[in-house]
Protein backbone atom coordinates (compact mmCIF):
# COMPACT_ATOMS: atom_id res chain seq x y z
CA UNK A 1 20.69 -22.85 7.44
CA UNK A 2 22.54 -26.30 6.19
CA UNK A 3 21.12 -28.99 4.58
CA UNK A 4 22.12 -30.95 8.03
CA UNK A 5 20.42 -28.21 10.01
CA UNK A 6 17.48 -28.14 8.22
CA UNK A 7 17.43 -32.32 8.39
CA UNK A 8 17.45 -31.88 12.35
CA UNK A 9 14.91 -29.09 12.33
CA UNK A 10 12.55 -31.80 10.40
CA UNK A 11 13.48 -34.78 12.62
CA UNK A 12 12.26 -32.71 15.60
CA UNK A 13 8.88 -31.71 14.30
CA UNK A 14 8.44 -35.45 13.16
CA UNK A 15 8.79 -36.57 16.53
CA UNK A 16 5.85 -34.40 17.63
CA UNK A 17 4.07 -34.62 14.82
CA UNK A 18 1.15 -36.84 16.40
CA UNK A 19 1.29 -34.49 19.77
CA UNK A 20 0.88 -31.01 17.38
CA UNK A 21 -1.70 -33.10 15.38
CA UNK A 22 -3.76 -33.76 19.28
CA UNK A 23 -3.14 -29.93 20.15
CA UNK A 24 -4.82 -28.91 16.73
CA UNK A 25 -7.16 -31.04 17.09
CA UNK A 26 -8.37 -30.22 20.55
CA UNK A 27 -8.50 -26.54 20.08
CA UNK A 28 -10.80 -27.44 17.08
CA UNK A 29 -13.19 -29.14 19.13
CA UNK A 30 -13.08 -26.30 22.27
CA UNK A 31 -13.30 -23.12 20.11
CA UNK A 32 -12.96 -20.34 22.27
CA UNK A 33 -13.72 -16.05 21.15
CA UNK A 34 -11.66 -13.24 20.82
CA UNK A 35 -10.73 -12.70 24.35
CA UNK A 36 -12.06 -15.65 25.94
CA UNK A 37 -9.39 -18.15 25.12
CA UNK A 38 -8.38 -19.36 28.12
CA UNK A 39 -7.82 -23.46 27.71
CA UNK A 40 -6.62 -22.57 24.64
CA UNK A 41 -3.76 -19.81 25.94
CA UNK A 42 -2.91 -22.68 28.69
CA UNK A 43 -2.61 -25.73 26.13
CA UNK A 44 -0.79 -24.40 23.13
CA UNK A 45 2.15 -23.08 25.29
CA UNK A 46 2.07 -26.80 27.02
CA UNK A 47 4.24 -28.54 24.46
CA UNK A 48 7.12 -25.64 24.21
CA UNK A 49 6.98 -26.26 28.35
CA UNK A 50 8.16 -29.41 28.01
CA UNK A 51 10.62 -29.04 25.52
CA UNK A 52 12.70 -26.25 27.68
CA UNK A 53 11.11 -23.32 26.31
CA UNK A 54 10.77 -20.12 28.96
CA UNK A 55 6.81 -19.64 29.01
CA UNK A 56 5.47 -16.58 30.49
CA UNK A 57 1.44 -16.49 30.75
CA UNK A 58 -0.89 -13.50 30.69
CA UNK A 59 2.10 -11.63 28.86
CA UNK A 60 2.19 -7.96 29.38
CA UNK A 61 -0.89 -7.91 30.79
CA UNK A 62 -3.20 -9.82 28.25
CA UNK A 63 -4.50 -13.07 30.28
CA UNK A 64 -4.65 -14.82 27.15
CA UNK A 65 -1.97 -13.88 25.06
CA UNK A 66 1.56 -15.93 26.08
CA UNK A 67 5.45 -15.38 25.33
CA UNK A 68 7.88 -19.11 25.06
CA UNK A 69 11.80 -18.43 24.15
CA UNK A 70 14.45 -20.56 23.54
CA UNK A 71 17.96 -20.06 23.09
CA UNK A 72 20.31 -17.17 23.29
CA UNK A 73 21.47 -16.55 19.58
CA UNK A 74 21.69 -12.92 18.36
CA UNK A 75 19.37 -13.25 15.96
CA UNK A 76 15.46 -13.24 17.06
CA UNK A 77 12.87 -15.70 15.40
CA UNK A 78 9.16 -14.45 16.23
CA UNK A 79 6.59 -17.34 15.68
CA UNK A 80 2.92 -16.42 16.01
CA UNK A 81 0.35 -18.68 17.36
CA UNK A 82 -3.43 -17.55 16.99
CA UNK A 83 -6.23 -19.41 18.25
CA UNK A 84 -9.25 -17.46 18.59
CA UNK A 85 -12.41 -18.86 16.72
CA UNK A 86 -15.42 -17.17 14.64
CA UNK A 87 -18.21 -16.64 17.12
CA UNK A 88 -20.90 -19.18 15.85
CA UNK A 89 -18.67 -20.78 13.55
CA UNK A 90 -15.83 -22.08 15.61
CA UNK A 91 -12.09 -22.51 13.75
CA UNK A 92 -13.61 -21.69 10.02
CA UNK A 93 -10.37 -19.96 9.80
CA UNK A 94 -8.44 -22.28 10.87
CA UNK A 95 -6.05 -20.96 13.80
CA UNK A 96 -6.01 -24.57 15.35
CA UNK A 97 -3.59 -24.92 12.39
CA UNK A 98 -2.30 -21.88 13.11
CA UNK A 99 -0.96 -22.60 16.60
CA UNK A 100 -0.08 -26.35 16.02
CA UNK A 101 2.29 -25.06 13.02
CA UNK A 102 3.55 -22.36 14.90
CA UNK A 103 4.24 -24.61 18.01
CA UNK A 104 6.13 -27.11 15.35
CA UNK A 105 8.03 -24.61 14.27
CA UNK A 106 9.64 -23.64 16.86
CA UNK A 107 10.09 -26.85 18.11
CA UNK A 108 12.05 -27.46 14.65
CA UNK A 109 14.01 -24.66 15.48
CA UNK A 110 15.05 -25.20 18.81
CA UNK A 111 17.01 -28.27 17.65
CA UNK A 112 18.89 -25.89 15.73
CA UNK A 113 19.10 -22.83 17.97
CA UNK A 114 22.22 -23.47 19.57
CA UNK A 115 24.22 -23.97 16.01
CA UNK A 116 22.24 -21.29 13.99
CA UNK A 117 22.93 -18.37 16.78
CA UNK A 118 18.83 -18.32 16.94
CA UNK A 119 15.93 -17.27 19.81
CA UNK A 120 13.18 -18.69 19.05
CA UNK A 121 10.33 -16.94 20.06
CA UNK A 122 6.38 -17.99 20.20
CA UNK A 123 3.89 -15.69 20.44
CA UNK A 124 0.48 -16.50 21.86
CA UNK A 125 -1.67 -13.57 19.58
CA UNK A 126 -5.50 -13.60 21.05
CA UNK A 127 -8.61 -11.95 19.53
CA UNK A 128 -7.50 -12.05 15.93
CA UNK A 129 -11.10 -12.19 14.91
CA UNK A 130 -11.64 -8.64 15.16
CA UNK A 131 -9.92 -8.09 18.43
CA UNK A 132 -6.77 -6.85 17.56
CA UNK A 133 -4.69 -8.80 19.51
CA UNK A 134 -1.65 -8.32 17.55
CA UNK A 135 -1.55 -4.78 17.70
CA UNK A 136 -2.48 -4.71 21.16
CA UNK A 137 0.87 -6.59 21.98
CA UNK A 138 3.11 -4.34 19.39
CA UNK A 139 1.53 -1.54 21.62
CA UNK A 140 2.91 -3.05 24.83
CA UNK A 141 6.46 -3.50 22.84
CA UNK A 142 5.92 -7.06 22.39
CA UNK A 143 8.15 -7.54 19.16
CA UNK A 144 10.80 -4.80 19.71
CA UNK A 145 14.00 -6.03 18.67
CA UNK A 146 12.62 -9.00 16.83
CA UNK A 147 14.65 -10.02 13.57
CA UNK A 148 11.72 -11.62 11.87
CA UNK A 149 8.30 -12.39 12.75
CA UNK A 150 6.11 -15.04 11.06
CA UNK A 151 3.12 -17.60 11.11
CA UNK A 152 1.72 -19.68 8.34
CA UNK A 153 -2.00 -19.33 7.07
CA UNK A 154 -4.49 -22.00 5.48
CA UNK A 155 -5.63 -21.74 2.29
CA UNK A 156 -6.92 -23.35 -0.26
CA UNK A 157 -4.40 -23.32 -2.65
CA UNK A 158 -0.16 -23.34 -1.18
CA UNK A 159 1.76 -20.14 -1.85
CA UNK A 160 4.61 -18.33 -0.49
CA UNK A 161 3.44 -14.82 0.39
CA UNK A 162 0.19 -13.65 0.91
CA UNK A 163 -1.80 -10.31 -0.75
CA UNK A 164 -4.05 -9.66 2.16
CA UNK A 165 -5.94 -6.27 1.64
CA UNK A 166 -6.09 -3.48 4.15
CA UNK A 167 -9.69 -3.10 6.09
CA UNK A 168 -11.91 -0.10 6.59
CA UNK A 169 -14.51 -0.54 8.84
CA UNK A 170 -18.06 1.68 8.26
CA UNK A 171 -21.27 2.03 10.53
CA UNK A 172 -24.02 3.08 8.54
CA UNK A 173 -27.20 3.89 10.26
CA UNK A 174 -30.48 4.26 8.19
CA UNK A 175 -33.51 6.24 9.61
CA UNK A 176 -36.43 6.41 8.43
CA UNK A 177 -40.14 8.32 9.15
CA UNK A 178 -43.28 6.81 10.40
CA UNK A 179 -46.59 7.01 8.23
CA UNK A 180 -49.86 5.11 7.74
CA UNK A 181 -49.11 2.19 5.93
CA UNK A 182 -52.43 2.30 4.19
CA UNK A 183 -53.69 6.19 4.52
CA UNK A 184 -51.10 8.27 3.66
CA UNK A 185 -47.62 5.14 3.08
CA UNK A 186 -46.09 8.18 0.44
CA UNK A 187 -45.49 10.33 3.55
CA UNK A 188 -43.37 7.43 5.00
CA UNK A 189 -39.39 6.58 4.74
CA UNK A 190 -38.95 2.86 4.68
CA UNK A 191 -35.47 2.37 6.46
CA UNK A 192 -35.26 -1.25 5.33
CA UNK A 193 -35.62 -0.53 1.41
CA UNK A 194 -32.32 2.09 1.56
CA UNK A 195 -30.63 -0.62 3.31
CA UNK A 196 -31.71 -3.74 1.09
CA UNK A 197 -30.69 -1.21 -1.94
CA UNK A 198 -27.28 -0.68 -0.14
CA UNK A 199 -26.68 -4.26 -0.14
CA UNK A 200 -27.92 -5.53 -3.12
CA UNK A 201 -25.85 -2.14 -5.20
CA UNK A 202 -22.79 -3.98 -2.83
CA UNK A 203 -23.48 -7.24 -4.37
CA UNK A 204 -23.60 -6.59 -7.43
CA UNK A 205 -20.57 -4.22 -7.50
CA UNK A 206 -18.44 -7.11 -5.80
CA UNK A 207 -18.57 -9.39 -9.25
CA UNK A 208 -17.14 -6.34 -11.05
CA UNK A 209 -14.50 -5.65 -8.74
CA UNK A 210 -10.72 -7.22 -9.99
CA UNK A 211 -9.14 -9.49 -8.02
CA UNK A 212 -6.41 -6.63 -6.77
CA UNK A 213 -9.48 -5.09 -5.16
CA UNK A 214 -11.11 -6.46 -1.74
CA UNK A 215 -15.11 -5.90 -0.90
CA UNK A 216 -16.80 -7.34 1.84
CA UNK A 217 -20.18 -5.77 3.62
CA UNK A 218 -22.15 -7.62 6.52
């Protein structure tokens, strides 16, 4: 992309900055669940509506997940948009910045599309927060063809590419066996000591563990 293009790309997301500042904002105050994000599937699409992007709710079958394209270039520009909250904690995560900067984005590129041979693409990825959403869609052939696909993430500190680590998920059950408590407590199993062992052995492994290395146990 030119210098010139890249100048126009930035003009247009400065002219919505204060609207993709609003949109953040409001899905920050109306956090919504994996699955249950409704307003929020209907108001982050809103803006690309109104600047001539081709929105299509509910795609392939998800009622919150949403497609927007603009442009007819050869080469395909996938933006995702998440904006699921943490149940109990809201958007600790951040995907109200998610969406807004995806949104922007796009926006940014659509003032280029026509001259860069671009398709801009949003995607509207639900139930990130355990859900799957994304995978869910690449199931349904959501991203076939796509050239790239990106988002940005917050973080505390700015870099270009992210290390994420892969996830293994483990249900452990702990039984244990019944006894007096006073008579006979040596014939009992206490259930809740193998598990507070578990976890506190988890704990104290995790301040050991390099930074390459990933440990997390609810």
């Amino acid at each position: 992309m030119t210098t010139d293009a890249k100048e126009a790309a930035r003009r247009a997301v400065d002219r919505r900055a204060e609207e993709l500042i609003r949109l953040s904002e409001r899905l920050h105050a109306d956090p919504e669940t994996a699955w249950e994000e409704h307003r929020a599937a209907a108001a982050v699409p809103e803006l690309l509506d109104r600047a001539g992007f081709d929105v299509t709710s509910s795609y392939l079958g998800l009622e919150t997940a949403f497609h927007a394209r603009f442009g007819t270039g050869p080469v395909r520009i996938a933006l995702c948009a998440e904006y699921d909250a943490l149940p109990g904690l809201g958007h600790a995560c951040g995907h109200n910045l998610i969406a807004a900067s995806s949104v922007g984005a796009a926006l940014g590129l659509a003032a280029v599309a026509d001259d860069a041979g671009l398709t801009v693409e949003v995607y509207g990825t639900p139930a990130e927060e355990g859900g799957g959403g994304k995978i869910e869609l690449l199931d349904r052939g959501a991203f076939a063809g796509v050239d790239l696909a990106m988002m940005a993430h917050p973080a505390p500190v700015d870099v270009a590419e992210a290390r994420p680590f892969a996830v293994s998920h483990s249900h452990v059950s702990y039984t244990g066996r019944s006894a007096h408590a006073a008579a006979y407590p040596e014939a009992g199993i206490n259930a809740a000591d193998a598990f507070t062992v578990a976890q506190v052995a988890i704990g104290l492994l995790r301040q050991h563990l390099p930074p390459r290395h990933g440990c997390t146990a609810w």
